[in-house]
PDB file of N, CA and C in Angstrom:
ATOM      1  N   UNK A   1      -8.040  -6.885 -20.752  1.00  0.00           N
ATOM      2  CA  UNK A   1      -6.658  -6.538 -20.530  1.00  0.00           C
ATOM      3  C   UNK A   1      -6.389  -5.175 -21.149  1.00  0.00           C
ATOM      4  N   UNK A   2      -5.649  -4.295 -20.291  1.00  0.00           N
ATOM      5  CA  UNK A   2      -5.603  -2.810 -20.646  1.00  0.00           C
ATOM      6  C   UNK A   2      -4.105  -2.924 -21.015  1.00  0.00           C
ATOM      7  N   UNK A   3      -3.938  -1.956 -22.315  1.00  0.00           N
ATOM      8  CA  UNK A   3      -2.310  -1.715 -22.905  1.00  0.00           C
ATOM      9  C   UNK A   3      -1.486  -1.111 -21.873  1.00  0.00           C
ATOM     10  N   UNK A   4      -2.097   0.036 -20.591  1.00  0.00           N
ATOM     11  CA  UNK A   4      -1.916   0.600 -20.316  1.00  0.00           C
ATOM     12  C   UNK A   4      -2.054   0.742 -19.004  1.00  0.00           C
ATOM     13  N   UNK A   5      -2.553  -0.085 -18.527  1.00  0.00           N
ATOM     14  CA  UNK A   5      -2.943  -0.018 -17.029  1.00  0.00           C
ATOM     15  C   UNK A   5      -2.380  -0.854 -16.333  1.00  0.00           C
ATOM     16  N   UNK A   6      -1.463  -1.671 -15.579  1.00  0.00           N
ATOM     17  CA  UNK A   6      -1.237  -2.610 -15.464  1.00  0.00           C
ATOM     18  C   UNK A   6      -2.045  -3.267 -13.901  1.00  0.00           C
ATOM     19  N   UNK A   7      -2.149  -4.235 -14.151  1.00  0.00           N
ATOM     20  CA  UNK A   7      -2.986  -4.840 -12.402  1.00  0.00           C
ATOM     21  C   UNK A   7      -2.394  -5.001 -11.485  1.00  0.00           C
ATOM     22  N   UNK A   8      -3.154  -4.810 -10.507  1.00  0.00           N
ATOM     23  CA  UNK A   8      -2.382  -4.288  -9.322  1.00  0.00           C
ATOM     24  C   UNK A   8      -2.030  -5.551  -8.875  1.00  0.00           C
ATOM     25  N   UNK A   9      -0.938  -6.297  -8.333  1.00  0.00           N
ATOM     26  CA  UNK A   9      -0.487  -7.528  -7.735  1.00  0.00           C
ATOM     27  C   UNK A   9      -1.771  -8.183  -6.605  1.00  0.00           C
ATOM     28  N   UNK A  10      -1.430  -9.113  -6.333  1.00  0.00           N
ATOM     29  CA  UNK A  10      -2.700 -10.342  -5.325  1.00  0.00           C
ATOM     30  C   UNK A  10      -1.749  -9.230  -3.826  1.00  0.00           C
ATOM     31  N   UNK A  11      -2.453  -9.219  -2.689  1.00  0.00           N
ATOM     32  CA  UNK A  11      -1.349  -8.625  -1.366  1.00  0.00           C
ATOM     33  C   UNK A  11      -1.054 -10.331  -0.888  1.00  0.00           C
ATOM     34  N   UNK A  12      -0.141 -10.349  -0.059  1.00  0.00           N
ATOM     35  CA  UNK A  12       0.815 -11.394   0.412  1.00  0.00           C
ATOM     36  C   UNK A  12      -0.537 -11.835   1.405  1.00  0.00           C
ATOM     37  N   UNK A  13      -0.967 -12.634   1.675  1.00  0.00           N
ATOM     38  CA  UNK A  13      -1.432 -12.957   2.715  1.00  0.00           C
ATOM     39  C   UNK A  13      -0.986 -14.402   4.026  1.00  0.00           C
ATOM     40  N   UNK A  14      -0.583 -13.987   4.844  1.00  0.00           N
ATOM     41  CA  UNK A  14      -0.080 -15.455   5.642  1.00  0.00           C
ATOM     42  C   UNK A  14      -0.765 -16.051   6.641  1.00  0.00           C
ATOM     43  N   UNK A  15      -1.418 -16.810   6.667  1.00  0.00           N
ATOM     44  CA  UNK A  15      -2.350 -17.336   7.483  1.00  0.00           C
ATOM     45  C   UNK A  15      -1.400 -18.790   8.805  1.00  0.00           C
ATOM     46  N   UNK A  16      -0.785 -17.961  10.246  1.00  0.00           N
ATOM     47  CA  UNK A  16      -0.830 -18.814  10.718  1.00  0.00           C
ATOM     48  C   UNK A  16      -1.168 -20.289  11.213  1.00  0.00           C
ATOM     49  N   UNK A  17      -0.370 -20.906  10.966  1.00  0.00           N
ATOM     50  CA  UNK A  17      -1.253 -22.370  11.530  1.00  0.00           C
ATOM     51  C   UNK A  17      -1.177 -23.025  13.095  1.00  0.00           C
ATOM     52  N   UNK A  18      -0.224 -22.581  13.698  1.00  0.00           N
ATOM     53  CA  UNK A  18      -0.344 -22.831  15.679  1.00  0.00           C
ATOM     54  C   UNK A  18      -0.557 -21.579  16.051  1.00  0.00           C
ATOM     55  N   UNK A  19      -1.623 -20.218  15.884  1.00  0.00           N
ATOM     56  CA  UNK A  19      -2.427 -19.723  15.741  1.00  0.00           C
ATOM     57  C   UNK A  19      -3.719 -19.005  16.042  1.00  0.00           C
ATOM     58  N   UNK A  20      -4.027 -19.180  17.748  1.00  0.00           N
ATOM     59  CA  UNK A  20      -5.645 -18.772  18.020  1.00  0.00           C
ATOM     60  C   UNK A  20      -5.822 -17.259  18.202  1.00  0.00           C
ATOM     61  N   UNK A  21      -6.589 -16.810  17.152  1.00  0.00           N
ATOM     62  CA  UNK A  21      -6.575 -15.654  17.496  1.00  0.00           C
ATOM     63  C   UNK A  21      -8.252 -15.168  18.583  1.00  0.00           C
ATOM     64  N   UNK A  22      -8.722 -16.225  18.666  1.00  0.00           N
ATOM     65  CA  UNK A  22      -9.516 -15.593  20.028  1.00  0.00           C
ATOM     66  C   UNK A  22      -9.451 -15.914  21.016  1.00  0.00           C
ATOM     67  N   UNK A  23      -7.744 -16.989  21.504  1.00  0.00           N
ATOM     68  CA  UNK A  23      -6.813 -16.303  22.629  1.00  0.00           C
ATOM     69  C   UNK A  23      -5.954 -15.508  22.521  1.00  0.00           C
ATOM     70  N   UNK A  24      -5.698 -14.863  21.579  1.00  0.00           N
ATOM     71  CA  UNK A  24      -5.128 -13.845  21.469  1.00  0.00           C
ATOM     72  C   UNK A  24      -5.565 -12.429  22.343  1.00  0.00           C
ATOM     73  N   UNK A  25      -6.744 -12.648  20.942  1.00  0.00           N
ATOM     74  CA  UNK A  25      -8.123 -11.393  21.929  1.00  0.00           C
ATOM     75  C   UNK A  25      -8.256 -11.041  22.995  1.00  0.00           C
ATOM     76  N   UNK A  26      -8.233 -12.785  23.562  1.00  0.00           N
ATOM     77  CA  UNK A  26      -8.821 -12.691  25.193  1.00  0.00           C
ATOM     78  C   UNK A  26      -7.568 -12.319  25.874  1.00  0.00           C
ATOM     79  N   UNK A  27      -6.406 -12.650  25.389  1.00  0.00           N
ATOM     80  CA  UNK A  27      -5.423 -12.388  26.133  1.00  0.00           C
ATOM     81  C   UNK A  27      -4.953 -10.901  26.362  1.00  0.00           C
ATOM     82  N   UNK A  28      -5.828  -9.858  25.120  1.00  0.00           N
ATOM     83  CA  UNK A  28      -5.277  -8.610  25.055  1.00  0.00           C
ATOM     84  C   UNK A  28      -6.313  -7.846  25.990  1.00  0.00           C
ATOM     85  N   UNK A  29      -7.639  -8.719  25.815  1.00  0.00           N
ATOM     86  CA  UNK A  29      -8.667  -7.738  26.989  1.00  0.00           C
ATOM     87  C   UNK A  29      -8.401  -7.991  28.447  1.00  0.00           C
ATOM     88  N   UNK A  30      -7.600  -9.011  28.711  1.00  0.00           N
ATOM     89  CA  UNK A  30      -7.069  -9.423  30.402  1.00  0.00           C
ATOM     90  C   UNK A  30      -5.990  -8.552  30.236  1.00  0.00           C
ATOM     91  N   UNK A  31      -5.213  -8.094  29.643  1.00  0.00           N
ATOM     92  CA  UNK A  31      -4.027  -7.097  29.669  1.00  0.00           C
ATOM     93  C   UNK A  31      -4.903  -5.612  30.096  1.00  0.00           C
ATOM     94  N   UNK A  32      -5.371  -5.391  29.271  1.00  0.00           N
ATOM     95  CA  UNK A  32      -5.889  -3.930  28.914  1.00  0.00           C
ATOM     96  C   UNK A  32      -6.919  -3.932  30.252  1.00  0.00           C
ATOM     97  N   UNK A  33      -7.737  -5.004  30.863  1.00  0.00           N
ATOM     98  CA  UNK A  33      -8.502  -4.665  31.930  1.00  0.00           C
ATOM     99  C   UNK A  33      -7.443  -4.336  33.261  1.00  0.00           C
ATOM    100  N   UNK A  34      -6.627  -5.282  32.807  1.00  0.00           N
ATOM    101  CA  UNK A  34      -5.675  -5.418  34.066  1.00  0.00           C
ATOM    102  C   UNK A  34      -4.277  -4.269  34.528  1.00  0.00           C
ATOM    103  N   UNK A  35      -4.365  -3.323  33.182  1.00  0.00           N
ATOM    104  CA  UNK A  35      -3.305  -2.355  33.202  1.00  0.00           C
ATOM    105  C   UNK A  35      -4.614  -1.184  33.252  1.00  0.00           C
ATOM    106  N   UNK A  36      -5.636  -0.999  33.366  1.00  0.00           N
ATOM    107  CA  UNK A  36      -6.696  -0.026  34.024  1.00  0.00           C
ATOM    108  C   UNK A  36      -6.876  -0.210  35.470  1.00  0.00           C
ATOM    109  N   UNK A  37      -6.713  -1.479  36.177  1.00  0.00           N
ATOM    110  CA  UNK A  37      -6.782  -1.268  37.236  1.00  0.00           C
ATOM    111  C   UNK A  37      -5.707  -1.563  38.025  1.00  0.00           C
ATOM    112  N   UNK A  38      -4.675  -1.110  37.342  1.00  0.00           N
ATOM    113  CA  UNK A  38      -3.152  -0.671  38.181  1.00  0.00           C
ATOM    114  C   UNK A  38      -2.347  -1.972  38.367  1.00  0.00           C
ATOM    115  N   UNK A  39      -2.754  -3.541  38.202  1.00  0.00           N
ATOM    116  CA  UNK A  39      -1.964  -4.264  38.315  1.00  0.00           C
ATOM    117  C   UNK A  39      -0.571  -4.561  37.442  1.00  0.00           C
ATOM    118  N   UNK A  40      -0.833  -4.062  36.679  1.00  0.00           N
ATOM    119  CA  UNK A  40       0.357  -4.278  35.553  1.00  0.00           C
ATOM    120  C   UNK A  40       0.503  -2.241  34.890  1.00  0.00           C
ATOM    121  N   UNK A  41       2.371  -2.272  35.119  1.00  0.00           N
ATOM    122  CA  UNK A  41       2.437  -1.079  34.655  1.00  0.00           C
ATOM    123  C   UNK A  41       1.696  -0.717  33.476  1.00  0.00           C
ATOM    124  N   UNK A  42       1.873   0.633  33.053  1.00  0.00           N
ATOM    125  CA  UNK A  42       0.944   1.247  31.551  1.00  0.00           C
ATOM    126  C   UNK A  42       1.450   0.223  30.451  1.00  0.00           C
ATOM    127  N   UNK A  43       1.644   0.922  29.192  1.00  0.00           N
ATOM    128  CA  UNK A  43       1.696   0.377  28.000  1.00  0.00           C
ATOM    129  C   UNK A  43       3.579  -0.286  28.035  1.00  0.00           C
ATOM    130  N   UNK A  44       3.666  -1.586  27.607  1.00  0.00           N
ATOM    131  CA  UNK A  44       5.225  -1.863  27.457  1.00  0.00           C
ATOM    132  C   UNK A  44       5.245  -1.882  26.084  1.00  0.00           C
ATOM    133  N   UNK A  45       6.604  -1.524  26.067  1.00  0.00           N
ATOM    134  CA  UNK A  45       7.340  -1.503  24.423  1.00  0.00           C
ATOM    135  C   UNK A  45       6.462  -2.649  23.274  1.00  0.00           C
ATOM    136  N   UNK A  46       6.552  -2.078  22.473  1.00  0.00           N
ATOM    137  CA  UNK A  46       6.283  -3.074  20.974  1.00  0.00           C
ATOM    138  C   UNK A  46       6.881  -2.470  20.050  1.00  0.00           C
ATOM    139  N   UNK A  47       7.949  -3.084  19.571  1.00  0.00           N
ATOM    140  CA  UNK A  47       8.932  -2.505  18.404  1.00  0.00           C
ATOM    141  C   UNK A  47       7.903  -2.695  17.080  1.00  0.00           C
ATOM    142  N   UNK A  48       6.974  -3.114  16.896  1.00  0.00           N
ATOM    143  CA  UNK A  48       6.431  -3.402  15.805  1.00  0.00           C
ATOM    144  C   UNK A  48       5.177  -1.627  15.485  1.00  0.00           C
ATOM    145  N   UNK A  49       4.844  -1.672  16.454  1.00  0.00           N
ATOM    146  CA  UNK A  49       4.155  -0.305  16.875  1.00  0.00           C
ATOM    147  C   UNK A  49       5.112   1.024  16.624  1.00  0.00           C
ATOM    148  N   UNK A  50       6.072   0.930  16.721  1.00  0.00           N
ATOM    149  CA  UNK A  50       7.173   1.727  16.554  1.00  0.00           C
ATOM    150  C   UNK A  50       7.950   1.918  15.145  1.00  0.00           C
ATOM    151  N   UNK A  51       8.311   0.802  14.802  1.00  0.00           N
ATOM    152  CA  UNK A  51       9.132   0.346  13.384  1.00  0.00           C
ATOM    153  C   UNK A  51       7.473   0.884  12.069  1.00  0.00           C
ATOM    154  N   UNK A  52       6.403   0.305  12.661  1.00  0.00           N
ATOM    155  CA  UNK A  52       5.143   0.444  11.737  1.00  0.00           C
ATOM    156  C   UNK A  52       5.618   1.817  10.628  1.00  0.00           C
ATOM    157  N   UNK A  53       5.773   1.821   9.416  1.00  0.00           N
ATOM    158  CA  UNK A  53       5.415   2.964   8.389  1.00  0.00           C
ATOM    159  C   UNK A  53       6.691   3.793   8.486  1.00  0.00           C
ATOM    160  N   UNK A  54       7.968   3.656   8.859  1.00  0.00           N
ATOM    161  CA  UNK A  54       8.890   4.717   9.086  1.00  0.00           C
ATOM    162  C   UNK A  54      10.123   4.304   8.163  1.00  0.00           C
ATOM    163  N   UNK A  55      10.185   3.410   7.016  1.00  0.00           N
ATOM    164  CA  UNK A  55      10.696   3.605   6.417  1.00  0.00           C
ATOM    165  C   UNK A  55       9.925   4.509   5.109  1.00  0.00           C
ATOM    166  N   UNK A  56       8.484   4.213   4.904  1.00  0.00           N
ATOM    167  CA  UNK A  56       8.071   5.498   3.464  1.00  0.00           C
ATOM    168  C   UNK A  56       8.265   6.537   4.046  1.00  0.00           C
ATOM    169  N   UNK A  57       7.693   6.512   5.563  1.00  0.00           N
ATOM    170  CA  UNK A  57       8.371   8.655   5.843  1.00  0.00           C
ATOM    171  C   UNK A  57       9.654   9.005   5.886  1.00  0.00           C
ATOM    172  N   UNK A  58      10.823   8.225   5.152  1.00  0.00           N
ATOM    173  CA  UNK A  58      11.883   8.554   5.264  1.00  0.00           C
ATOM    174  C   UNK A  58      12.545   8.341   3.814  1.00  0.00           C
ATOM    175  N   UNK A  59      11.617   8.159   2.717  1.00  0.00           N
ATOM    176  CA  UNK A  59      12.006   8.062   1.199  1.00  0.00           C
ATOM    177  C   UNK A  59      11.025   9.012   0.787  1.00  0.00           C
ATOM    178  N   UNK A  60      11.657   9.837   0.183  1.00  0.00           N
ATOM    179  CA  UNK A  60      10.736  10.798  -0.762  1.00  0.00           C
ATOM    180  C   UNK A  60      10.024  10.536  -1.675  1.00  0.00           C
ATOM    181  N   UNK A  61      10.574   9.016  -2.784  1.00  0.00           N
ATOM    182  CA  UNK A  61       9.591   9.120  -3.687  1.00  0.00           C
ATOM    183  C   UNK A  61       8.492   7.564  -2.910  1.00  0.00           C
ATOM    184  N   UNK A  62       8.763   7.123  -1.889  1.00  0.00           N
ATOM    185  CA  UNK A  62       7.576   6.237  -1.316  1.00  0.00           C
ATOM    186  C   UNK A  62       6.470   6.924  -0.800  1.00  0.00           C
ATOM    187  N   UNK A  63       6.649   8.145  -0.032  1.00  0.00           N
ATOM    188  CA  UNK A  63       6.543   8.872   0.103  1.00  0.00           C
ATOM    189  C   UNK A  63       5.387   9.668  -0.583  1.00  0.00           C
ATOM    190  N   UNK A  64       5.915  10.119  -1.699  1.00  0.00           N
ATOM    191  CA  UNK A  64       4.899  10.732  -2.737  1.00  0.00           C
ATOM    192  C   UNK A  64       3.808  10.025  -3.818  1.00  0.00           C
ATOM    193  N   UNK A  65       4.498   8.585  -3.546  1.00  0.00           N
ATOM    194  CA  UNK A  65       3.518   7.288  -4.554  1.00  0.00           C
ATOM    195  C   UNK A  65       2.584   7.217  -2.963  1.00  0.00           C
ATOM    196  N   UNK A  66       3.114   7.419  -2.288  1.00  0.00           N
ATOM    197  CA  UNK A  66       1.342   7.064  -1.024  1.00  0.00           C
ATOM    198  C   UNK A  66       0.890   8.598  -1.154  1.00  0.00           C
ATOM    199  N   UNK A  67       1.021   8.839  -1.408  1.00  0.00           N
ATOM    200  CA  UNK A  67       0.252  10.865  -0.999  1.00  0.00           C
ATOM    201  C   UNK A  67      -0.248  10.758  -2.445  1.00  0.00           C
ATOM    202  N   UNK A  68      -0.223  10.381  -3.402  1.00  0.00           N
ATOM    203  CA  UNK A  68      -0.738  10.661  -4.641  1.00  0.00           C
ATOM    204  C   UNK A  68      -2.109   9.272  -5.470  1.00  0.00           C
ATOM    205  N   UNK A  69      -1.508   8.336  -4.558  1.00  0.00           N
ATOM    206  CA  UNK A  69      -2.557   6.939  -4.827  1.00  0.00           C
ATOM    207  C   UNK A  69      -2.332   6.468  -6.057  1.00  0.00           C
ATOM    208  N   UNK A  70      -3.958   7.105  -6.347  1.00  0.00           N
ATOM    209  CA  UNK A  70      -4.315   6.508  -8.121  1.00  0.00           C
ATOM    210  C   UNK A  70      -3.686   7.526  -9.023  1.00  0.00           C
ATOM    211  N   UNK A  71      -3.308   8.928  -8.560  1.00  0.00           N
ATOM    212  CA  UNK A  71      -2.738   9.860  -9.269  1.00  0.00           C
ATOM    213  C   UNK A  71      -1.701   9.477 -10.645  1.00  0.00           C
ATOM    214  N   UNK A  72      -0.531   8.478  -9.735  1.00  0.00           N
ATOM    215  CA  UNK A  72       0.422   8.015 -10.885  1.00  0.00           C
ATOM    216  C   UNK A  72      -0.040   7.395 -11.737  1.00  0.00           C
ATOM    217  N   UNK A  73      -1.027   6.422 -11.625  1.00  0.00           N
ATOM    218  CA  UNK A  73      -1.456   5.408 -12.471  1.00  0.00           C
ATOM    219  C   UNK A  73      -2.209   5.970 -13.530  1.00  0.00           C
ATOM    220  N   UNK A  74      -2.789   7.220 -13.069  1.00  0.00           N
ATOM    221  CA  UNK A  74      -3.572   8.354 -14.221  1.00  0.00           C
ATOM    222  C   UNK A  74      -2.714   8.994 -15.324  1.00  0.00           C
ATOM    223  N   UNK A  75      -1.520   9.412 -14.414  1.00  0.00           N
ATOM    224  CA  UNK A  75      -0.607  10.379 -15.796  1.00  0.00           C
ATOM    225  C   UNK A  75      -0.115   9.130 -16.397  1.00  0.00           C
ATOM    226  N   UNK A  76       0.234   8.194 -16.110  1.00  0.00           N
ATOM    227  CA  UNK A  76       0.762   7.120 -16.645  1.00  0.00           C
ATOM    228  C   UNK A  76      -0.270   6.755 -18.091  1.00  0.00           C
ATOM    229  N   UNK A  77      -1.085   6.520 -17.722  1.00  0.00           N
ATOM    230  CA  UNK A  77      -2.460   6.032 -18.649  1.00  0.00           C
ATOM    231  C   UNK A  77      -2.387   7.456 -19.803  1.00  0.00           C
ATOM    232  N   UNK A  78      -2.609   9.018 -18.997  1.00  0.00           N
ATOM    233  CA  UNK A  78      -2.644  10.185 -19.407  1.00  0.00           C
ATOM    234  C   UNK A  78      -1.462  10.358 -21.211  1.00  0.00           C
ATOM    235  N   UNK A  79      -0.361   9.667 -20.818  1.00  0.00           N
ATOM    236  CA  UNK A  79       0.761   9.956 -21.143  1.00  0.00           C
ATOM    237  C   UNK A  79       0.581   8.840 -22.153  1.00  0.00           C
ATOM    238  N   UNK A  80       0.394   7.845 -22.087  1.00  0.00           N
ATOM    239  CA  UNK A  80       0.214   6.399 -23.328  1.00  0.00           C
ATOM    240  C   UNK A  80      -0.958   6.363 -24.137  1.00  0.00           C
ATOM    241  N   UNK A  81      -2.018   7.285 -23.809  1.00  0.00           N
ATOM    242  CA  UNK A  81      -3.340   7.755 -25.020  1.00  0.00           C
ATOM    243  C   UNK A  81      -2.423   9.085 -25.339  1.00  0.00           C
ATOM    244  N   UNK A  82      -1.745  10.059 -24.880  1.00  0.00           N
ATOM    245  CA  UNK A  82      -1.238  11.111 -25.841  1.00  0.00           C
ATOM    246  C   UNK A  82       0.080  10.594 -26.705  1.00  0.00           C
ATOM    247  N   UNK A  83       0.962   9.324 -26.806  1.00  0.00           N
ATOM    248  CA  UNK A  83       1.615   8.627 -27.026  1.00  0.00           C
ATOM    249  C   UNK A  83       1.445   7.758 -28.556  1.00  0.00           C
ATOM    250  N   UNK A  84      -0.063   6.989 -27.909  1.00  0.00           N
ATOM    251  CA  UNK A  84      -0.968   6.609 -28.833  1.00  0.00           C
ATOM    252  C   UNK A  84      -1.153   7.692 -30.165  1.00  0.00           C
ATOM    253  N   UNK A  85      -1.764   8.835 -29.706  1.00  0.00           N
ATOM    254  CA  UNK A  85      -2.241   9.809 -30.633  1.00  0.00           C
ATOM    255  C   UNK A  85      -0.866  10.298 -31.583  1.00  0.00           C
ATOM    256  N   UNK A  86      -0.203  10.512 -30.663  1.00  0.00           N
ATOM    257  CA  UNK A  86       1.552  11.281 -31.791  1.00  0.00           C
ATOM    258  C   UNK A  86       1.576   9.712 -32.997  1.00  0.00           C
ATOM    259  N   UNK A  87       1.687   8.901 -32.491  1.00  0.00           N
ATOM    260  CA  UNK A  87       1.850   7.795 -33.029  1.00  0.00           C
ATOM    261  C   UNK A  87       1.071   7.458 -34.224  1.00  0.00           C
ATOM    262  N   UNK A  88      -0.031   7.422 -34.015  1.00  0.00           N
ATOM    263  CA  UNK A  88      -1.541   7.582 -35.231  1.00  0.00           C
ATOM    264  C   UNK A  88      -0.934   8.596 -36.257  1.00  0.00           C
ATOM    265  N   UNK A  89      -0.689  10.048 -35.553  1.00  0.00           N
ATOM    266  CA  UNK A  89      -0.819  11.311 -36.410  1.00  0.00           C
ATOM    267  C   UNK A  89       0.180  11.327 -37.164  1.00  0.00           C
ATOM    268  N   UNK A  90       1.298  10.253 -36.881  1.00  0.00           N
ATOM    269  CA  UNK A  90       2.989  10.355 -37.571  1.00  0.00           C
ATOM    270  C   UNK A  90       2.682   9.126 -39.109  1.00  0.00           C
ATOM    271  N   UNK A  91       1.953   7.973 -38.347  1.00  0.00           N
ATOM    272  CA  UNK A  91       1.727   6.963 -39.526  1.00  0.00           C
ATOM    273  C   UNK A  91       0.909   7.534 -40.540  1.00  0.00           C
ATOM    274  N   UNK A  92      -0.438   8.235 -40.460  1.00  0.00           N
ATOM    275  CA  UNK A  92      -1.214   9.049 -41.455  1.00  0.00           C
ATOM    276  C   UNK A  92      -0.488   9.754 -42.335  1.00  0.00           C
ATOM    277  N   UNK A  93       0.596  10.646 -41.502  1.00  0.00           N
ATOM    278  CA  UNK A  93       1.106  11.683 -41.984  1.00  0.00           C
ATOM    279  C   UNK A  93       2.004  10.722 -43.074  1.00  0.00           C
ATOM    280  N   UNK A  94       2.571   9.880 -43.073  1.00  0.00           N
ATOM    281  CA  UNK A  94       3.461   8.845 -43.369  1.00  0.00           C
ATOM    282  C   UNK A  94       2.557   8.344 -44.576  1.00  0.00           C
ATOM    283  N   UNK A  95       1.776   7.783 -44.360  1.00  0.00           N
ATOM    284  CA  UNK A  95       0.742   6.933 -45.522  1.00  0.00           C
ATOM    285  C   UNK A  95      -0.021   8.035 -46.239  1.00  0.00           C
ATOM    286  N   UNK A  96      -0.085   9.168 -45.862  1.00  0.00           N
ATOM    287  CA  UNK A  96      -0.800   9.779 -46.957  1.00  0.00           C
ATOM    288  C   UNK A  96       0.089  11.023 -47.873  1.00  0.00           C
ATOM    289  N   UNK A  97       1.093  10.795 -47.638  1.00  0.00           N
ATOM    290  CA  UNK A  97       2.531  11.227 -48.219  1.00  0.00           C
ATOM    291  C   UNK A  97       2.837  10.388 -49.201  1.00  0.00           C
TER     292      UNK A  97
END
């Protein structure tokens, strides 16, 4: 266990239960064969395809925590060993006074 690092959460995972995903599959390669050979118009709407990722491109600091990754978690760490150290150098200074 780190003073300083904290762990990254479990991700949500949801596992359908009425569910097949290799009719799913099959159902997307009878689409996709069948909109190549002109029976069914091109691509139709999917709001999910659309909605995908457009609220972080529209917050600056979500935004900059995805463009930076592990970056924050570094100055963070960076900042609590130089924290650490003021801290040491103040009690010495303290006890040998």
């Amino acid at each position: 266990m780190s003073l300083f690092k904290q762990r990254e959460p479990r991700r949500f995972e949801h596992n359908y239960i009425y569910y097949d995903a290799r009719k799913e599959k099959l159902r997307n390669i009878e689409e996709k064969a069948k909109r190549e050979l002109g029976m069914i118009e091109q691509e139709t709407y999917d709001p999910e395809k659309q909605i995908r990722g457009k609220f972080v491109e529209q917050t600056k600091h979500l935004k900059r925590w995805k463009e930076d990754g592990e970056g924050g978690r570094k100055r963070l760490s960076a900042f609590g060993a130089f924290l650490i150290i003021i801290v040491l150098i103040l009690i010495w200074r303290f006890l040998l006074n």
